[in-house]
N, C-alpha and C. Protein backbone atom coordinates (compact mmCIF):
# COMPACT_ATOMS: atom_id res chain seq x y z
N UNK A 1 169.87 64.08 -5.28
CA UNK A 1 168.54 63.75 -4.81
C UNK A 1 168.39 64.00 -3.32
N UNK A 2 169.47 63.66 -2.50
CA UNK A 2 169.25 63.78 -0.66
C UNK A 2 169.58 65.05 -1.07
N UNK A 3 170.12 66.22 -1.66
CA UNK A 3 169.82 67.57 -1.44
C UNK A 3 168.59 68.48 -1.49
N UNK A 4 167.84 67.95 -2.51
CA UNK A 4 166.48 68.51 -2.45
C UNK A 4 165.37 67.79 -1.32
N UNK A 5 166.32 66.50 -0.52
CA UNK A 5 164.72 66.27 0.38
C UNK A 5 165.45 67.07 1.52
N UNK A 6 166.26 67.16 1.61
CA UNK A 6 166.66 67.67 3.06
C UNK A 6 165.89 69.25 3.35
N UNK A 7 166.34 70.16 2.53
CA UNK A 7 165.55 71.29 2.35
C UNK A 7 163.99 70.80 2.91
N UNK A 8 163.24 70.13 1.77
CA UNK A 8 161.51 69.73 2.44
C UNK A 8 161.29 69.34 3.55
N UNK A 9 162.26 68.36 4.01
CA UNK A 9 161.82 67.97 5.83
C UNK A 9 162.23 69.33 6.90
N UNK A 10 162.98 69.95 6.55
CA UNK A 10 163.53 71.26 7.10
C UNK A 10 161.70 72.13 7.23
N UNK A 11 161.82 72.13 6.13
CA UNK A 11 160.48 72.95 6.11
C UNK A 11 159.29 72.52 6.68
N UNK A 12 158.97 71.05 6.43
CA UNK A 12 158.00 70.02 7.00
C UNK A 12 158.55 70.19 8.64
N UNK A 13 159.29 70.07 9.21
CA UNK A 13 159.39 70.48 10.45
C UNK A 13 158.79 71.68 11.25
N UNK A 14 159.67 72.63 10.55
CA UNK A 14 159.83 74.31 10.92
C UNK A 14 157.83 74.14 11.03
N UNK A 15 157.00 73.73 10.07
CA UNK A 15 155.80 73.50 9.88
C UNK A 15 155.05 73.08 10.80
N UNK A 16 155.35 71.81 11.05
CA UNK A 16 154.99 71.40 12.04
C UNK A 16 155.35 71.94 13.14
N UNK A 17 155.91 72.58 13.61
CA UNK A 17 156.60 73.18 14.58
C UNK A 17 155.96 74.03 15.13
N UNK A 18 155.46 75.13 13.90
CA UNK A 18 154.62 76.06 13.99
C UNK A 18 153.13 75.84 14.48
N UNK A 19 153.04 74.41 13.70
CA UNK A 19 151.46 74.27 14.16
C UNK A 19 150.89 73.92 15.39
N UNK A 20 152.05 72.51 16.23
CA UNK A 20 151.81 72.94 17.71
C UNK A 20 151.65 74.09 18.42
N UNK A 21 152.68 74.96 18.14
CA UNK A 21 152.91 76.25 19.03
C UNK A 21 151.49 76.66 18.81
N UNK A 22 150.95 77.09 17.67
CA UNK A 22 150.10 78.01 17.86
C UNK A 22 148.50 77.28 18.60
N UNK A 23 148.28 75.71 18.13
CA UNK A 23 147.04 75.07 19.14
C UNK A 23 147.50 75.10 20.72
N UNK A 24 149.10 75.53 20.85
CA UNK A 24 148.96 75.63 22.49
C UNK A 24 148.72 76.79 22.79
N UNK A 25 149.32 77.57 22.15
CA UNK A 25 149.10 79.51 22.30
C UNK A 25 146.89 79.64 22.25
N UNK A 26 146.80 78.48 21.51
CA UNK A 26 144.83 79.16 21.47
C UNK A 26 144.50 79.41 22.70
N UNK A 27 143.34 80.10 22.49
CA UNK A 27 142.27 79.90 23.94
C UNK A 27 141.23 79.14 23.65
N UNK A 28 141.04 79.61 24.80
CA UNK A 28 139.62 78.29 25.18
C UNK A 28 138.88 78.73 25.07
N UNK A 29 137.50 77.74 23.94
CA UNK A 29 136.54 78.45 23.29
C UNK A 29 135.52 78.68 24.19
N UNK A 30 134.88 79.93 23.93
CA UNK A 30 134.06 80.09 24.95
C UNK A 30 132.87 79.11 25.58
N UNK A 31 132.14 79.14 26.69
CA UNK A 31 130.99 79.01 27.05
C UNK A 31 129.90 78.79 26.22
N UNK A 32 128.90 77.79 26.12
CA UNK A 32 127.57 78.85 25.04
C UNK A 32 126.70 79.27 26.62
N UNK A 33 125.80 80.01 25.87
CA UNK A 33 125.16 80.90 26.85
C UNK A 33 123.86 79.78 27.39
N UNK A 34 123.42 80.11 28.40
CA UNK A 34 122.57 79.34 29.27
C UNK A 34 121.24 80.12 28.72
N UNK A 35 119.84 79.12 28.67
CA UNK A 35 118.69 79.39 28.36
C UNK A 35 118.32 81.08 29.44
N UNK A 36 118.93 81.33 30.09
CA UNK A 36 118.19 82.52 31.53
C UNK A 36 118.97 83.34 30.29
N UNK A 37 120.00 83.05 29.80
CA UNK A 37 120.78 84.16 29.51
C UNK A 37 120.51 84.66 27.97
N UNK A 38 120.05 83.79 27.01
CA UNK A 38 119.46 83.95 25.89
C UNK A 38 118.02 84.66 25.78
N UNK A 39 117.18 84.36 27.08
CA UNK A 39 116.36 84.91 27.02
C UNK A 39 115.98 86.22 26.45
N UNK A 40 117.45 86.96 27.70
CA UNK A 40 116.82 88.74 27.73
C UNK A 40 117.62 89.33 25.75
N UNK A 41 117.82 88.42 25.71
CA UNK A 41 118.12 89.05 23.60
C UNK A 41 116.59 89.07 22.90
N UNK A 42 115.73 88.40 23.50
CA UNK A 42 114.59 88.84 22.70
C UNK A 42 113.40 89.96 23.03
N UNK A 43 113.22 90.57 22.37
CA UNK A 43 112.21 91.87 22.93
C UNK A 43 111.15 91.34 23.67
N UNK A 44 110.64 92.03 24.83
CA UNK A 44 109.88 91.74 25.79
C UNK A 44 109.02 92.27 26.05
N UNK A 45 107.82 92.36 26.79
CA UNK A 45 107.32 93.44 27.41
C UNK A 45 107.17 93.10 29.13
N UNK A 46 107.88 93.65 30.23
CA UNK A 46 108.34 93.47 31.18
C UNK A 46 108.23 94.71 31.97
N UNK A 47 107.24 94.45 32.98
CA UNK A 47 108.03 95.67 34.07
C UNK A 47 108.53 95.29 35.04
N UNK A 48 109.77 96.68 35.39
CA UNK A 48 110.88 96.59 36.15
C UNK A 48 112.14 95.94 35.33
N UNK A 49 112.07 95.45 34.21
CA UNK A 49 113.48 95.73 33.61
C UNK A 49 114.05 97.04 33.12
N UNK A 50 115.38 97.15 33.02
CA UNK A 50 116.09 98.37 33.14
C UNK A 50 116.19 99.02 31.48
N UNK A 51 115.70 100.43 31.51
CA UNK A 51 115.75 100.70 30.40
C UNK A 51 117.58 101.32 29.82
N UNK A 52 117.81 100.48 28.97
CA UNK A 52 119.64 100.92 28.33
C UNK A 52 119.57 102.20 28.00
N UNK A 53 120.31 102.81 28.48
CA UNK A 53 120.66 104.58 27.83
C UNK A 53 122.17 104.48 27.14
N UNK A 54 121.79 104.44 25.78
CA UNK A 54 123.49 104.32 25.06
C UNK A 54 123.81 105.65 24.51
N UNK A 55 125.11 105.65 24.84
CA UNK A 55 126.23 106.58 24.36
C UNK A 55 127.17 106.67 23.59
N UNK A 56 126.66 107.36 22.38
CA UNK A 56 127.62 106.32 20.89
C UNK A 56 126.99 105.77 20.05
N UNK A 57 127.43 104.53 19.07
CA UNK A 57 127.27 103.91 18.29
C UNK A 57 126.88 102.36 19.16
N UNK A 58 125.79 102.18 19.37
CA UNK A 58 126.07 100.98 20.16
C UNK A 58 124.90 99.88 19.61
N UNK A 59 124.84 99.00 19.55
CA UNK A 59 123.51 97.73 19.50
C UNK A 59 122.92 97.21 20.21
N UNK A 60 121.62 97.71 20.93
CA UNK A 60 121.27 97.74 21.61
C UNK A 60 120.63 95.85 21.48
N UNK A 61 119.71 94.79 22.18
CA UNK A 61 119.68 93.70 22.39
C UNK A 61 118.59 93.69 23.66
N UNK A 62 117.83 92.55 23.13
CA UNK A 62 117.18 92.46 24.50
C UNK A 62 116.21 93.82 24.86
N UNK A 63 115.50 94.42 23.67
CA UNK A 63 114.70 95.52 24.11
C UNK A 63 113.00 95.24 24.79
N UNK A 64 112.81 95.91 25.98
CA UNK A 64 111.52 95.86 26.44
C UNK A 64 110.68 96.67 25.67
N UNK A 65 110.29 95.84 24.34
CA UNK A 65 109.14 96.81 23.62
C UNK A 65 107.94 96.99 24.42
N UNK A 66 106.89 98.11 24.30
CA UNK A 66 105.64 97.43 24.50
C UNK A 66 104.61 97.97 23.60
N UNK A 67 105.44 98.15 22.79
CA UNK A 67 103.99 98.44 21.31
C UNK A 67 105.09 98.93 20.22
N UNK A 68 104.81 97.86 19.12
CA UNK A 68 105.35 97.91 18.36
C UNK A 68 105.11 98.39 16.72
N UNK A 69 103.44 98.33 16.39
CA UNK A 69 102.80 98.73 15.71
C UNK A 69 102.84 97.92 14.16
N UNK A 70 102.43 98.24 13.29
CA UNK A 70 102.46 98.02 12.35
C UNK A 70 103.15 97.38 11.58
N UNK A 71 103.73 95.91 11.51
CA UNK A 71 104.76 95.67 10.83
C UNK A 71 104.82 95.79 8.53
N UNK A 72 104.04 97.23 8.37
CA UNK A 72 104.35 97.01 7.07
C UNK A 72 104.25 98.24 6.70
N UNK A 73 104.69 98.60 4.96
CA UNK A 73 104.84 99.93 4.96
C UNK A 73 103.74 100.41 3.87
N UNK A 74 103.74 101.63 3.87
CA UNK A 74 102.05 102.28 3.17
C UNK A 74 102.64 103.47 2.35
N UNK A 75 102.63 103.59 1.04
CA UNK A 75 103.14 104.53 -0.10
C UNK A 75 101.54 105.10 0.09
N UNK A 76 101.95 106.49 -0.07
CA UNK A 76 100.63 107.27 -0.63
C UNK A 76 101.18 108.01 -1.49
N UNK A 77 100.25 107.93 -2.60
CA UNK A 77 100.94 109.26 -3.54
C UNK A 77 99.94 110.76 -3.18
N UNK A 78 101.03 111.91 -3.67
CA UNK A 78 100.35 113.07 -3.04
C UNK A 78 100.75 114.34 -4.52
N UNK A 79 99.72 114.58 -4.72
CA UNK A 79 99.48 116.05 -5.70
C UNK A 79 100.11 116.95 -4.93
N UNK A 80 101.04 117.45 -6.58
CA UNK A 80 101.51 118.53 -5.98
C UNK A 80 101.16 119.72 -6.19
């Protein structure tokens, strides 16, 4: 019987062991973002903000629309 617990506390250790290490190894969760800074994520219409020129695959955020048009879509059928 003390042969099979010895093995489990071995392991229950090594376990625990592990689990400190790695909450000291974390980082520190970030910041949340400040109201000035949430702002510019929503589309705007603004002059003198800077227009983004992306290169790539990128997501752009925070766009200065200023006409956005139509939000719906229109099927026409057409003879051929």
């Amino acid at each position: 019987m003390a042969f099979q617990l010895i093995p489990f506390l071995i392991q229950l250790a090594i376990g625990f062991a592990l689990q400190v290490i790695g909450y000291l190894l974390m980082g520190k969760p970030r910041a949340e973002k400040s109201d000035a800074a949430t702002d510019l994520e929503n589309p705007t219409a603004e002059a003198g903000r800077p227009i983004p020129v992306p290169f790539g695959e990128v997501e752009i955020t925070g766009l200065n629309i200023i006409y956005y048009g139509e939000k719906g879509t229109h099927s026409y059928k057409v003879k051929s």
